[in-house]
PDB file of N, CA and C in Angstrom:
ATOM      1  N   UNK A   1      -1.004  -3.736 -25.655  1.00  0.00           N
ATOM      2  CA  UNK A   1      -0.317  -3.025 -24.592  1.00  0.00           C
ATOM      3  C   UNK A   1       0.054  -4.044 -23.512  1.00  0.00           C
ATOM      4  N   UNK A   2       1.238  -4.072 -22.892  1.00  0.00           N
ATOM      5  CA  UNK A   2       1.863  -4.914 -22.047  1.00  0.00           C
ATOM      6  C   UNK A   2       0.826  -4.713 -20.785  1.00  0.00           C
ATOM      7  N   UNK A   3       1.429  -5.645 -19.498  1.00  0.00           N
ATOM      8  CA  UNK A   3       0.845  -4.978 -18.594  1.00  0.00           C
ATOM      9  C   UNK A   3       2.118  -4.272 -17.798  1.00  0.00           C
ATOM     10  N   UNK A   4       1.635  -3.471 -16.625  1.00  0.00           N
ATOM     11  CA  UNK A   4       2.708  -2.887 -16.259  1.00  0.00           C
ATOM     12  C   UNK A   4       3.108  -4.348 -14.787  1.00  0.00           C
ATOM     13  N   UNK A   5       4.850  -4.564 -15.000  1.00  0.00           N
ATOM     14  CA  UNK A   5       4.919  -5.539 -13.982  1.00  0.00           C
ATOM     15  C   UNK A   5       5.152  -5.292 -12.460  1.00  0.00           C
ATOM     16  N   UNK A   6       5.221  -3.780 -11.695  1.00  0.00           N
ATOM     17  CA  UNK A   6       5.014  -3.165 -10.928  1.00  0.00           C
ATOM     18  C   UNK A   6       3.523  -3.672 -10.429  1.00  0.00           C
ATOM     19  N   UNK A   7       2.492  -4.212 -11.221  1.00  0.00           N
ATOM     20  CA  UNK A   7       1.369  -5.048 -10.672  1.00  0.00           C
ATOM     21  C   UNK A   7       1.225  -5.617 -10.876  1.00  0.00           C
ATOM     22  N   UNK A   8       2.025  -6.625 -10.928  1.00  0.00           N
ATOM     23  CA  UNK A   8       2.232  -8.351 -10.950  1.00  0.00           C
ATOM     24  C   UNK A   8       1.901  -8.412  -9.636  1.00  0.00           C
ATOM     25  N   UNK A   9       1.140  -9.845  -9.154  1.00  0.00           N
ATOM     26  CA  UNK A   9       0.681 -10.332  -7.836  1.00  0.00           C
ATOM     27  C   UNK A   9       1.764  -9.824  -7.217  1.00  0.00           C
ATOM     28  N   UNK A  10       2.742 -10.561  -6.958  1.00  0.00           N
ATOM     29  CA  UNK A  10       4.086 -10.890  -6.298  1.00  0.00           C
ATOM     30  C   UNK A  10       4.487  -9.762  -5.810  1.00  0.00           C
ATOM     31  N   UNK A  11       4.461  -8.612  -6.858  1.00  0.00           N
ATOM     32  CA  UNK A  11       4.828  -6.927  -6.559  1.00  0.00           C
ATOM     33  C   UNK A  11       4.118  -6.549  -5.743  1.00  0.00           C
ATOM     34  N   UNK A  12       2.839  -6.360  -6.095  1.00  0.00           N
ATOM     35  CA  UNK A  12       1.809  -5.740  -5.084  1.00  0.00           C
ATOM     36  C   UNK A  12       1.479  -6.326  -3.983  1.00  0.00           C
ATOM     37  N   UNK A  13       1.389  -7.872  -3.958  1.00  0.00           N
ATOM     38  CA  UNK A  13       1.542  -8.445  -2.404  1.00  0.00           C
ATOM     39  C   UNK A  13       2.566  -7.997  -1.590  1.00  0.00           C
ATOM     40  N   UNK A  14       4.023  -7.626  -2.123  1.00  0.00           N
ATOM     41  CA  UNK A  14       4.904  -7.613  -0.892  1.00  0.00           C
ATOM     42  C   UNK A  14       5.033  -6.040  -0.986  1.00  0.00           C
ATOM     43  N   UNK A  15       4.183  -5.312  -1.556  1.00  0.00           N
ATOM     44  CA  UNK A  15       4.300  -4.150  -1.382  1.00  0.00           C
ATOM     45  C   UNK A  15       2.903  -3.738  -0.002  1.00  0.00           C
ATOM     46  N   UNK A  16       1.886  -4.487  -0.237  1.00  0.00           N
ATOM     47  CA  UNK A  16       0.734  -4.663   0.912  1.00  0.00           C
ATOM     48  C   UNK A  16       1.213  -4.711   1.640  1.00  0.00           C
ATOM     49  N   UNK A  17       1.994  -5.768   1.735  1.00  0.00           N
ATOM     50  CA  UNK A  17       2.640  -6.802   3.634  1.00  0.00           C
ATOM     51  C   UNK A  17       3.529  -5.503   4.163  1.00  0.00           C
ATOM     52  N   UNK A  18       4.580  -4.596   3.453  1.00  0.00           N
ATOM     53  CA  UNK A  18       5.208  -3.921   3.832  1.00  0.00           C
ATOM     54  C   UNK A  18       4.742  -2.676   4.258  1.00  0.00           C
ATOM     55  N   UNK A  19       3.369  -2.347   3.603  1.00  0.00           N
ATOM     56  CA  UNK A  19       2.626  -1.647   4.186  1.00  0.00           C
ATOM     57  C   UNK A  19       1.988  -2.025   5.208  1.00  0.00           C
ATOM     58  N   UNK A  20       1.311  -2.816   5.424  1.00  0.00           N
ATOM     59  CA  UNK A  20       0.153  -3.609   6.457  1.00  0.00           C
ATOM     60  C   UNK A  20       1.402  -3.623   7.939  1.00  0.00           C
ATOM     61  N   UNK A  21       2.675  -3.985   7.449  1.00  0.00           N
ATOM     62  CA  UNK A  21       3.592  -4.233   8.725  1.00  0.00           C
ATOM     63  C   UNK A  21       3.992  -2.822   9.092  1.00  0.00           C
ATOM     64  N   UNK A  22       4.254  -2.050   8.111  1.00  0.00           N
ATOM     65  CA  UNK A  22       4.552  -0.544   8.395  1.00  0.00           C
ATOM     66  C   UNK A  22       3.648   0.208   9.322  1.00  0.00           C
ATOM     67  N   UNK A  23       2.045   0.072   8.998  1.00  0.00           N
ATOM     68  CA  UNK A  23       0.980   0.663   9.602  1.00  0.00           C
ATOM     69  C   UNK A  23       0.402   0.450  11.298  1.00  0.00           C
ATOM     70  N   UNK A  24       0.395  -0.986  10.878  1.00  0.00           N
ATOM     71  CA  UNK A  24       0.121  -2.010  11.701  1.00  0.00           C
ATOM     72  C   UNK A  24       1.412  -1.824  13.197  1.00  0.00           C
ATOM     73  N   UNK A  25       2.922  -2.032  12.796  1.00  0.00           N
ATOM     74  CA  UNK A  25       3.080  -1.540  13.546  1.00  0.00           C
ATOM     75  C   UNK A  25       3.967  -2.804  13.908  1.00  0.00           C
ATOM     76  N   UNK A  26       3.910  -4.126  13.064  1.00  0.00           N
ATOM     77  CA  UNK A  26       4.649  -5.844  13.816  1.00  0.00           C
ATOM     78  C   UNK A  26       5.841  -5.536  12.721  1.00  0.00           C
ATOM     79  N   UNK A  27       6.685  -6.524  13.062  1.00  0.00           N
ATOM     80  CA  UNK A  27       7.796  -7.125  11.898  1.00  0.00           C
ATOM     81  C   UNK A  27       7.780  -8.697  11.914  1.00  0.00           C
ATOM     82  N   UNK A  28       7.882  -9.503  13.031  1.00  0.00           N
ATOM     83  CA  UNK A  28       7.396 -10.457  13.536  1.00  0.00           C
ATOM     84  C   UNK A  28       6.715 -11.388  12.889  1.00  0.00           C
ATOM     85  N   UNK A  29       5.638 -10.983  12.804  1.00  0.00           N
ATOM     86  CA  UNK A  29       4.609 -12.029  12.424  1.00  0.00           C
ATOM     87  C   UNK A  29       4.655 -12.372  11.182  1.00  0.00           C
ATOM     88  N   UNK A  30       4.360 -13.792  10.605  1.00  0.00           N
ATOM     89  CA  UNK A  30       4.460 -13.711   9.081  1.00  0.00           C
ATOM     90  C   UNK A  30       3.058 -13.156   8.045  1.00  0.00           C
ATOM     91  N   UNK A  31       2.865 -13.073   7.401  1.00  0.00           N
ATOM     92  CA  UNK A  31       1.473 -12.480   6.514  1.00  0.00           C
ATOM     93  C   UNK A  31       1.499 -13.266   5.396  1.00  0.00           C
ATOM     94  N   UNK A  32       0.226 -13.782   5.234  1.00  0.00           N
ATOM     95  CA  UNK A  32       0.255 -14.847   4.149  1.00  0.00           C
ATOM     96  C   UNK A  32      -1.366 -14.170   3.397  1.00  0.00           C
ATOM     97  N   UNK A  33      -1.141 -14.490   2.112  1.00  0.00           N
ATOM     98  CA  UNK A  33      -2.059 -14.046   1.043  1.00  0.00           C
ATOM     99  C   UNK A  33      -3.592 -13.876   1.689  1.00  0.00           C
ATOM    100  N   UNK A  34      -3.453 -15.443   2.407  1.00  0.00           N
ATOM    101  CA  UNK A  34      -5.172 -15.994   2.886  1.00  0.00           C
ATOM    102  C   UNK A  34      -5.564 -15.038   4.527  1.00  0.00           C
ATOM    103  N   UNK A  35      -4.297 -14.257   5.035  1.00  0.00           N
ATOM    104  CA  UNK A  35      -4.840 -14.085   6.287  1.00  0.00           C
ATOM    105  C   UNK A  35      -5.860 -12.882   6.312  1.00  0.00           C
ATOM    106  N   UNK A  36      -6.560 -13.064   7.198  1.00  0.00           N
ATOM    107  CA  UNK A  36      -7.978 -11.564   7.756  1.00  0.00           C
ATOM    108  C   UNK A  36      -6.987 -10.637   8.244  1.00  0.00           C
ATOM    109  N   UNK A  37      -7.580  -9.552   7.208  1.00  0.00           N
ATOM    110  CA  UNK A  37      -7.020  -8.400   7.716  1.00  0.00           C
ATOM    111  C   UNK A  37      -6.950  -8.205   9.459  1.00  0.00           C
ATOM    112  N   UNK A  38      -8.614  -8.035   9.429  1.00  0.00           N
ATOM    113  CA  UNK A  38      -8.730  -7.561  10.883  1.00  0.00           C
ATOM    114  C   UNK A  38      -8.297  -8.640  11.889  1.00  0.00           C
ATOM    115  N   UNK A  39      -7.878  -9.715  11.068  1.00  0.00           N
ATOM    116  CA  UNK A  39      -7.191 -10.630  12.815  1.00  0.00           C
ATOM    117  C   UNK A  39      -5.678 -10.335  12.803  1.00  0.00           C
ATOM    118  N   UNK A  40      -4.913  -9.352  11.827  1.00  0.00           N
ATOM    119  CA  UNK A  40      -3.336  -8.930  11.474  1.00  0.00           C
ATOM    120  C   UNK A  40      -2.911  -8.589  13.154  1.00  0.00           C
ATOM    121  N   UNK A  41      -1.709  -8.848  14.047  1.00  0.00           N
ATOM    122  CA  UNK A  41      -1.412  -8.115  14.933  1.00  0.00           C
ATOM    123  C   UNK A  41      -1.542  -6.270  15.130  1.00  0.00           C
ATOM    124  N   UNK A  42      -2.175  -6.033  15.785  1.00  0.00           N
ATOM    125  CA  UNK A  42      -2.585  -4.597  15.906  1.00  0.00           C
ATOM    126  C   UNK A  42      -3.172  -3.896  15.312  1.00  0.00           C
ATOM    127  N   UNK A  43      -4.226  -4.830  14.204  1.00  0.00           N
ATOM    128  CA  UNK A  43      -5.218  -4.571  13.483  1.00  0.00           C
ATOM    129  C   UNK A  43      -6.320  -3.453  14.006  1.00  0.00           C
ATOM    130  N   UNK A  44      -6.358  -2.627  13.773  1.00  0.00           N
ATOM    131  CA  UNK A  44      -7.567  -1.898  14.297  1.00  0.00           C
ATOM    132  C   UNK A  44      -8.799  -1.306  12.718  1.00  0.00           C
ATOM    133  N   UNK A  45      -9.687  -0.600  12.859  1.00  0.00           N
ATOM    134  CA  UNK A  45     -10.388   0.139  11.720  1.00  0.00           C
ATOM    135  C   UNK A  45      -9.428   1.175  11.294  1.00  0.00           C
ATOM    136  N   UNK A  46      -8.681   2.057  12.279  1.00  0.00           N
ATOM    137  CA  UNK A  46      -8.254   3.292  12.143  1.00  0.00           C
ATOM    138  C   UNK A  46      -6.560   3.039  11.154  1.00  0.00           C
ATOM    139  N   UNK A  47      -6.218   1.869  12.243  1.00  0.00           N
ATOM    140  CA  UNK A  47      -4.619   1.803  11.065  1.00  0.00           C
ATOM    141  C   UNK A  47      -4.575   0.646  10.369  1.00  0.00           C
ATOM    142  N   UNK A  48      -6.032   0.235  10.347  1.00  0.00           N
ATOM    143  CA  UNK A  48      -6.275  -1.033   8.436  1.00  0.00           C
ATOM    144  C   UNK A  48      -6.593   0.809   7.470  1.00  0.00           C
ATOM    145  N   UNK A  49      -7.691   1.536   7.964  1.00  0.00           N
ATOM    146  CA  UNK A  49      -7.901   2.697   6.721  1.00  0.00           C
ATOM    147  C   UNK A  49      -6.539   3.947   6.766  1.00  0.00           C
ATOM    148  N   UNK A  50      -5.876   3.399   7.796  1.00  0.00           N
ATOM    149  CA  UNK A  50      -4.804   4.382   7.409  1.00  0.00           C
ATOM    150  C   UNK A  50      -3.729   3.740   6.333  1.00  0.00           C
ATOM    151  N   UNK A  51      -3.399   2.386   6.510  1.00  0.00           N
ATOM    152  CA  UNK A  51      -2.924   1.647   5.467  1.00  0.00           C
ATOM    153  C   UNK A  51      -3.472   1.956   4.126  1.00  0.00           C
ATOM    154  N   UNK A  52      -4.702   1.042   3.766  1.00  0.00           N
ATOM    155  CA  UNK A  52      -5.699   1.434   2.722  1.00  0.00           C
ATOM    156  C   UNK A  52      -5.023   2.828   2.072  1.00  0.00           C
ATOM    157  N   UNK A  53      -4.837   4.138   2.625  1.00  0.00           N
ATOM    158  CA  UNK A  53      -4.188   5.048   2.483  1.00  0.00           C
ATOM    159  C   UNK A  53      -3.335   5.461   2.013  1.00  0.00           C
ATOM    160  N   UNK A  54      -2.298   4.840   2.390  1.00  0.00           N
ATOM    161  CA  UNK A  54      -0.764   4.739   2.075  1.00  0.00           C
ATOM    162  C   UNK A  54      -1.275   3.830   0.606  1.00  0.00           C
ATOM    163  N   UNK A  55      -1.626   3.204   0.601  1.00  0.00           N
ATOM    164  CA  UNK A  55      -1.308   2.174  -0.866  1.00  0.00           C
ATOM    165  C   UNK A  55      -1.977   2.996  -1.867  1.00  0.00           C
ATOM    166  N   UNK A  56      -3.276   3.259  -1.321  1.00  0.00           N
ATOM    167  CA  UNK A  56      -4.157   4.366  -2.761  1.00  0.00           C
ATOM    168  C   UNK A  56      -2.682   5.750  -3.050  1.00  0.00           C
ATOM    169  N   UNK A  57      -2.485   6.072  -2.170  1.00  0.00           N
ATOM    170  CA  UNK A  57      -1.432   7.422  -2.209  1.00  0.00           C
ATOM    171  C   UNK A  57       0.037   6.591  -3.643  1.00  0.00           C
ATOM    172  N   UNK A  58       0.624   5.510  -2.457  1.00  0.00           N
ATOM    173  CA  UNK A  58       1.654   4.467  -3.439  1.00  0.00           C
ATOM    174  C   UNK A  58       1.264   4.500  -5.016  1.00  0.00           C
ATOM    175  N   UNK A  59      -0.160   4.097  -5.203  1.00  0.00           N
ATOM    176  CA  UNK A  59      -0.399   3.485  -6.275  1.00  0.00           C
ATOM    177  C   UNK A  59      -1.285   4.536  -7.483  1.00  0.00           C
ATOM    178  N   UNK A  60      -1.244   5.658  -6.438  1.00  0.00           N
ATOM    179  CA  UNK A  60      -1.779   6.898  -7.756  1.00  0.00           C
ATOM    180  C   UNK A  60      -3.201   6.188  -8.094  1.00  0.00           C
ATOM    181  N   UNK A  61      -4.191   5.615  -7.048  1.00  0.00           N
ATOM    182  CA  UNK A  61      -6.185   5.527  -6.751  1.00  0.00           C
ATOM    183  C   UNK A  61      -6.523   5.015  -5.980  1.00  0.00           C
ATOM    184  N   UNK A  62      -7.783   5.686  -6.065  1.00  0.00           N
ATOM    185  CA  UNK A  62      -8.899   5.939  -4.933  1.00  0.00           C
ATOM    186  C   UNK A  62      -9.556   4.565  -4.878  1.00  0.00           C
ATOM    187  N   UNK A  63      -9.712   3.784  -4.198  1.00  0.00           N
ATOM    188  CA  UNK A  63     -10.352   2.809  -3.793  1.00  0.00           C
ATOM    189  C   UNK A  63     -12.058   2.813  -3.232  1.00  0.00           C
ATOM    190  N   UNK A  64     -12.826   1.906  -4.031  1.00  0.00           N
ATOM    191  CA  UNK A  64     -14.548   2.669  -3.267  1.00  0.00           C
ATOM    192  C   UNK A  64     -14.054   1.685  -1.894  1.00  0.00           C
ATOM    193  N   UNK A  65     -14.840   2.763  -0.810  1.00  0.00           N
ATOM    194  CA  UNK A  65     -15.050   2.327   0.559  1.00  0.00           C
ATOM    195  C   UNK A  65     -15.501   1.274   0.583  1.00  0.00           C
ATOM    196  N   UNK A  66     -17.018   1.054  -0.436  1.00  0.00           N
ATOM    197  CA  UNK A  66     -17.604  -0.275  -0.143  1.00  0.00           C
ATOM    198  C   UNK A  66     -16.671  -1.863  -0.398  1.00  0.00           C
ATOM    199  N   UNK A  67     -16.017  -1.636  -1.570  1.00  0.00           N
ATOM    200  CA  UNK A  67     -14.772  -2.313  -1.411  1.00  0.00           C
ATOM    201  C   UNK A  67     -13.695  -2.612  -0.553  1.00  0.00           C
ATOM    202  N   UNK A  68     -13.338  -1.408  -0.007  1.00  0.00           N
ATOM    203  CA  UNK A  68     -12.229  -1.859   0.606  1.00  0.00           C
ATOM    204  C   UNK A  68     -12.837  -2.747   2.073  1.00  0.00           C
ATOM    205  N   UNK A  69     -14.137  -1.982   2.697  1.00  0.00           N
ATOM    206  CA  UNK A  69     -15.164  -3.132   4.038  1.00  0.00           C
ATOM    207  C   UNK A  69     -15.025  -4.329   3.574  1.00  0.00           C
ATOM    208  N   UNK A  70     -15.508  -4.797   1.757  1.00  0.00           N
ATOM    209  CA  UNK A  70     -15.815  -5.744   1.551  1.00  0.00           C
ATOM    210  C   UNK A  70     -14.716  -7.003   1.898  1.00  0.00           C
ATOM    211  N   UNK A  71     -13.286  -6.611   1.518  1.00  0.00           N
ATOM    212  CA  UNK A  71     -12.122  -6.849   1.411  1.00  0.00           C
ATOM    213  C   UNK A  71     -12.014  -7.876   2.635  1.00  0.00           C
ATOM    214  N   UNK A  72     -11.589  -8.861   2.982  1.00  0.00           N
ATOM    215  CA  UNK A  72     -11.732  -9.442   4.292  1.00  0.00           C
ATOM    216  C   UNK A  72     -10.303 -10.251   4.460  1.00  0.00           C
ATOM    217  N   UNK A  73      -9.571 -10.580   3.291  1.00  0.00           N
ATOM    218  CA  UNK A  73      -7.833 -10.833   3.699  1.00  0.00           C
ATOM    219  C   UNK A  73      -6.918 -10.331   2.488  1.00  0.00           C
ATOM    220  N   UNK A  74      -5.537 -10.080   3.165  1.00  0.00           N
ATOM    221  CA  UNK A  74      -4.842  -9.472   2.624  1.00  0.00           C
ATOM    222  C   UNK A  74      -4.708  -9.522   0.776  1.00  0.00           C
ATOM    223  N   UNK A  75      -5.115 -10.843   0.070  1.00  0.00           N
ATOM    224  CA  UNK A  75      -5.537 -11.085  -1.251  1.00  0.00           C
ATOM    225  C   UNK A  75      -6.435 -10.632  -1.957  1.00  0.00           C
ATOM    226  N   UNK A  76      -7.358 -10.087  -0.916  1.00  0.00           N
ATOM    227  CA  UNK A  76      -8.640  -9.294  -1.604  1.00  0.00           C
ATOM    228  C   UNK A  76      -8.088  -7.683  -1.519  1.00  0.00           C
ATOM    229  N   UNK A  77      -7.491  -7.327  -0.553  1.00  0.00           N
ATOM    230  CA  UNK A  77      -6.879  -6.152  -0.885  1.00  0.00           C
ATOM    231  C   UNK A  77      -5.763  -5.716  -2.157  1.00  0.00           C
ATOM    232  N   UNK A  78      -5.036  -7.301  -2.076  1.00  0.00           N
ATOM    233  CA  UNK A  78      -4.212  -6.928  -3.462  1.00  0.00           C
ATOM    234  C   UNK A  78      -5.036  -7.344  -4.592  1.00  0.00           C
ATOM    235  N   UNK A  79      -6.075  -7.531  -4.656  1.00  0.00           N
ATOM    236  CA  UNK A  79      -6.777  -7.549  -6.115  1.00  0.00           C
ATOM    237  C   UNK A  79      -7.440  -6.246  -6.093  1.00  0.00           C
ATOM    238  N   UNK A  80      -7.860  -5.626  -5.140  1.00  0.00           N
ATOM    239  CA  UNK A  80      -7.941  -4.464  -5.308  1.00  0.00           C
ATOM    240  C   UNK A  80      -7.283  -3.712  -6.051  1.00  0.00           C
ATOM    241  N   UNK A  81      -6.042  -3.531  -5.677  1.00  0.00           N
ATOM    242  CA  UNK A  81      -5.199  -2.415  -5.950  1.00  0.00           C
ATOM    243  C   UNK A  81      -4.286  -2.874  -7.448  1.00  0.00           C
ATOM    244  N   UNK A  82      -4.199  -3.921  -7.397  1.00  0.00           N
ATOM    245  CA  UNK A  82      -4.531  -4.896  -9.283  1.00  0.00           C
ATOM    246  C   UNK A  82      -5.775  -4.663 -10.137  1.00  0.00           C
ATOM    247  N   UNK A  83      -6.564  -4.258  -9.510  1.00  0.00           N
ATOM    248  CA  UNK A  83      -7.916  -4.206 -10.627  1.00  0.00           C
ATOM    249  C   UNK A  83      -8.252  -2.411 -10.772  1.00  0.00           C
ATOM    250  N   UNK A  84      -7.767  -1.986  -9.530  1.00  0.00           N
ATOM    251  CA  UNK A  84      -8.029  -0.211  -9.709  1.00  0.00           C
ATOM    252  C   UNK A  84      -6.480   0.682  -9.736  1.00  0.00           C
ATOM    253  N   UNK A  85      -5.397  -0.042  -9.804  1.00  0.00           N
ATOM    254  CA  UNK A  85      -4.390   0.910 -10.036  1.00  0.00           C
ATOM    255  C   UNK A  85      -3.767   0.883 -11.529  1.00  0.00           C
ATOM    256  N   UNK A  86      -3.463   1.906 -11.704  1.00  0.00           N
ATOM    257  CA  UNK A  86      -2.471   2.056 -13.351  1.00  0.00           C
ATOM    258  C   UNK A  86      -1.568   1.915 -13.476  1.00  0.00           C
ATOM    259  N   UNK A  87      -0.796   2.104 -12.425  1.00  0.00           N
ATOM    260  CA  UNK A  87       0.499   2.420 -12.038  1.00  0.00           C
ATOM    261  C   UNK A  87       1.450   1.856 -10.596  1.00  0.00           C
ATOM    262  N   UNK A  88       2.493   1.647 -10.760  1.00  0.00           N
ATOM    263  CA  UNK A  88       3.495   0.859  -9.641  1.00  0.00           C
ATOM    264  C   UNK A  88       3.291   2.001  -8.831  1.00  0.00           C
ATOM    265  N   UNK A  89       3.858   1.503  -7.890  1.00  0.00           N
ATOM    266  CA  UNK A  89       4.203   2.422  -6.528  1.00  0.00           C
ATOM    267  C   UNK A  89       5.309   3.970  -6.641  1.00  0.00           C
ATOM    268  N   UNK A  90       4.543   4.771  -6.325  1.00  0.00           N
ATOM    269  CA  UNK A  90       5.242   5.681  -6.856  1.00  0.00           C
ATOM    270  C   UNK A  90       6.168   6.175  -6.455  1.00  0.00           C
ATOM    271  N   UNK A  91       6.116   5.969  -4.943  1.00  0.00           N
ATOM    272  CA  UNK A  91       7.277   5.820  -3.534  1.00  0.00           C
ATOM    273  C   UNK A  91       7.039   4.751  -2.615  1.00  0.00           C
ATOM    274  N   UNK A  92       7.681   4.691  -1.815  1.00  0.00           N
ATOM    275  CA  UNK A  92       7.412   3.945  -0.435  1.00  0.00           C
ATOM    276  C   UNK A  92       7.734   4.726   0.781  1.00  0.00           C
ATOM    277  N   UNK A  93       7.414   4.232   1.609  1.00  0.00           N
ATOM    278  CA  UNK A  93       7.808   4.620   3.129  1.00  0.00           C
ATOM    279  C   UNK A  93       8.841   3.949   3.404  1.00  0.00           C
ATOM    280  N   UNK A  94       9.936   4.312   3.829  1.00  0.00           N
ATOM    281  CA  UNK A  94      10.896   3.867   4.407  1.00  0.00           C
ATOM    282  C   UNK A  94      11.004   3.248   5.122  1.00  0.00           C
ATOM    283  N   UNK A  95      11.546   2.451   5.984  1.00  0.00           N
ATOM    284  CA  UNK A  95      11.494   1.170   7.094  1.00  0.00           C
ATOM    285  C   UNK A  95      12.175   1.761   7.886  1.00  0.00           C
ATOM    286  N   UNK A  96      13.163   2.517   8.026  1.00  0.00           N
ATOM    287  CA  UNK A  96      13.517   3.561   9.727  1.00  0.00           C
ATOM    288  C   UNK A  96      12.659   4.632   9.495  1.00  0.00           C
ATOM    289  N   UNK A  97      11.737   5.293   9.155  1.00  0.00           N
ATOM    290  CA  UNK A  97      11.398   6.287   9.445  1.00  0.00           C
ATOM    291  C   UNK A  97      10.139   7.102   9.116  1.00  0.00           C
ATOM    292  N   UNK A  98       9.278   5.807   8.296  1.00  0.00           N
ATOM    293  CA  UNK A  98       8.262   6.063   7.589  1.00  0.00           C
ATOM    294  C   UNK A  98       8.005   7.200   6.764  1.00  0.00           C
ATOM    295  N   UNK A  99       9.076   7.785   6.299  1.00  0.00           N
ATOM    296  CA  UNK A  99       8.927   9.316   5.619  1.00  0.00           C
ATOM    297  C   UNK A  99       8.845   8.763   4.365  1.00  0.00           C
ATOM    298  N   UNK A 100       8.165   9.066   2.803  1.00  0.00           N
ATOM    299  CA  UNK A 100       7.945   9.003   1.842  1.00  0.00           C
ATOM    300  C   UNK A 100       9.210   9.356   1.354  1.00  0.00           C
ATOM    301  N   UNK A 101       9.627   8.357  -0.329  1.00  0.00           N
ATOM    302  CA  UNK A 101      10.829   9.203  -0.962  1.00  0.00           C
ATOM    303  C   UNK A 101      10.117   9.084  -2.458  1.00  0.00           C
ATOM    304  N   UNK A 102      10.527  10.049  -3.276  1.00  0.00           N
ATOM    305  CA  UNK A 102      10.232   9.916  -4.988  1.00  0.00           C
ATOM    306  C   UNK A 102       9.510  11.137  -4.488  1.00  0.00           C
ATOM    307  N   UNK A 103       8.558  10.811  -6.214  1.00  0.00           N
ATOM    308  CA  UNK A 103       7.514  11.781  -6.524  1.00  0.00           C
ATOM    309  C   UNK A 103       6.554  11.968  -5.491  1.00  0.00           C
ATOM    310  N   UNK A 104       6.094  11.399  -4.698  1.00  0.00           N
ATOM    311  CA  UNK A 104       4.790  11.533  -4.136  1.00  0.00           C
ATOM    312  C   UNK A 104       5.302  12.343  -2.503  1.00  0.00           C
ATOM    313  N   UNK A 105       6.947  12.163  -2.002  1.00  0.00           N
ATOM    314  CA  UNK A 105       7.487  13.273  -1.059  1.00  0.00           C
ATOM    315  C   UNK A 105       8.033  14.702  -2.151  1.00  0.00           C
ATOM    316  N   UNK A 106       7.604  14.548  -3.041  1.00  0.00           N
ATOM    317  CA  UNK A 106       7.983  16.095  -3.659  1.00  0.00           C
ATOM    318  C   UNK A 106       9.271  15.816  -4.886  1.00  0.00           C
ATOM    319  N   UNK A 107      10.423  14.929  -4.358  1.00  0.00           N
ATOM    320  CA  UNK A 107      11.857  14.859  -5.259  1.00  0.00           C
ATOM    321  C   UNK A 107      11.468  14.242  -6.095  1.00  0.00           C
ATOM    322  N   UNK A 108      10.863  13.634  -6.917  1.00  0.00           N
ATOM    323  CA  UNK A 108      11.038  13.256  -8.503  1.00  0.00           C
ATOM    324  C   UNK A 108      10.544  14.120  -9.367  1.00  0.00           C
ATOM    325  N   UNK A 109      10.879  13.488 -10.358  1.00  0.00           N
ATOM    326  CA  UNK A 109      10.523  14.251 -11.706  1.00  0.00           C
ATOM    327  C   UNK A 109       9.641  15.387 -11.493  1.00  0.00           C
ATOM    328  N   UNK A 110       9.845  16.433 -12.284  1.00  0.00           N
ATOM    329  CA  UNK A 110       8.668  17.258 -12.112  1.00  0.00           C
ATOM    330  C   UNK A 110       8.594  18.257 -10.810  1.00  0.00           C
ATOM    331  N   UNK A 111       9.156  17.912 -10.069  1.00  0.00           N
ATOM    332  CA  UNK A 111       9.234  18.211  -8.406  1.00  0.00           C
ATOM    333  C   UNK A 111      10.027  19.683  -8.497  1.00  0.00           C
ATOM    334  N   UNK A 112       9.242  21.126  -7.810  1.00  0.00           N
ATOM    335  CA  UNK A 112      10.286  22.039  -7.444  1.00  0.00           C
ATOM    336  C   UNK A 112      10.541  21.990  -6.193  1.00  0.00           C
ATOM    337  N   UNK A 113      12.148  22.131  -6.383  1.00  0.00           N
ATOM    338  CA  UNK A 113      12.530  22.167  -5.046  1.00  0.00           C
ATOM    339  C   UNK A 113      12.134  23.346  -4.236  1.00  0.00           C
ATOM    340  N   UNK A 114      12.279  23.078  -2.716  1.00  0.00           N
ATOM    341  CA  UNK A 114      11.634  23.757  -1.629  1.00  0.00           C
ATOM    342  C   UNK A 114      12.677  25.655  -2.100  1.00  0.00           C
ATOM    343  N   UNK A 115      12.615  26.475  -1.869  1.00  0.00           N
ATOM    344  CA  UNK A 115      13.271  27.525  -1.341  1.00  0.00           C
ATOM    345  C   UNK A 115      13.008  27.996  -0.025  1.00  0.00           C
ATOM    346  N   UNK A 116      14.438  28.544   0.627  1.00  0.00           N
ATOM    347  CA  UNK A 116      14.659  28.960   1.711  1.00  0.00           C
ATOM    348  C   UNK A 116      13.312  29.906   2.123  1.00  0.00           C
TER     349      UNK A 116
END
């Protein structure tokens, strides 16, 4: 069985950073594999586990807590989500507006639409 390339490093790193910058709240700053989470611009507990969030949601799993504490720069988070996800990102958040699109806001596959 192949692997899926939706979690190739490269994928899932710039899918992190775009999260981590989404959450976080910078565009600015650069993010490199080796940096500490908690020293990220506007790093806090509340919007590093609200991130954490968004990617388990992205990536269709649950991450153990004790892991994700353990996690201490942005590389240990993407081996995370390389060693416990099955699957690519199933949507993203948008960059004007943070609203979800695909399956995981309701419109893909499978999805009934809303009625009036």
């Amino acid at each position: 069985m192949s692997r899926n390339p939706a979690l190739d490093h490269p994928a899932v790193l710039a899918t992190v950073i775009r999260v981590l910058r989404s959450e976080l709240g910078f565009d600015a700053h650069p993010v490199e594999p080796g940096d500490r989470l908690d020293l990220l611009p506007e790093a806090d507990s509340v919007r590093l586990m609200r991130a954490v969030s968004t990617l388990e949601r992205l990536y269709g799993t649950e991450l153990d807590d004790n892991d994700v504490h353990a996690a201490e720069t942005v590389a240990d988070l993407v081996a995370l989500l390389q060693e416990h996800a099955t699957t690519g990102p199933v949507a993203e958040p948008t960059t004007e507006t943070g609203a979800e699109t695909g399956a995981a806001a309701g419109t893909g596959a499978g999805a009934s639409p809303e009625r009036p």
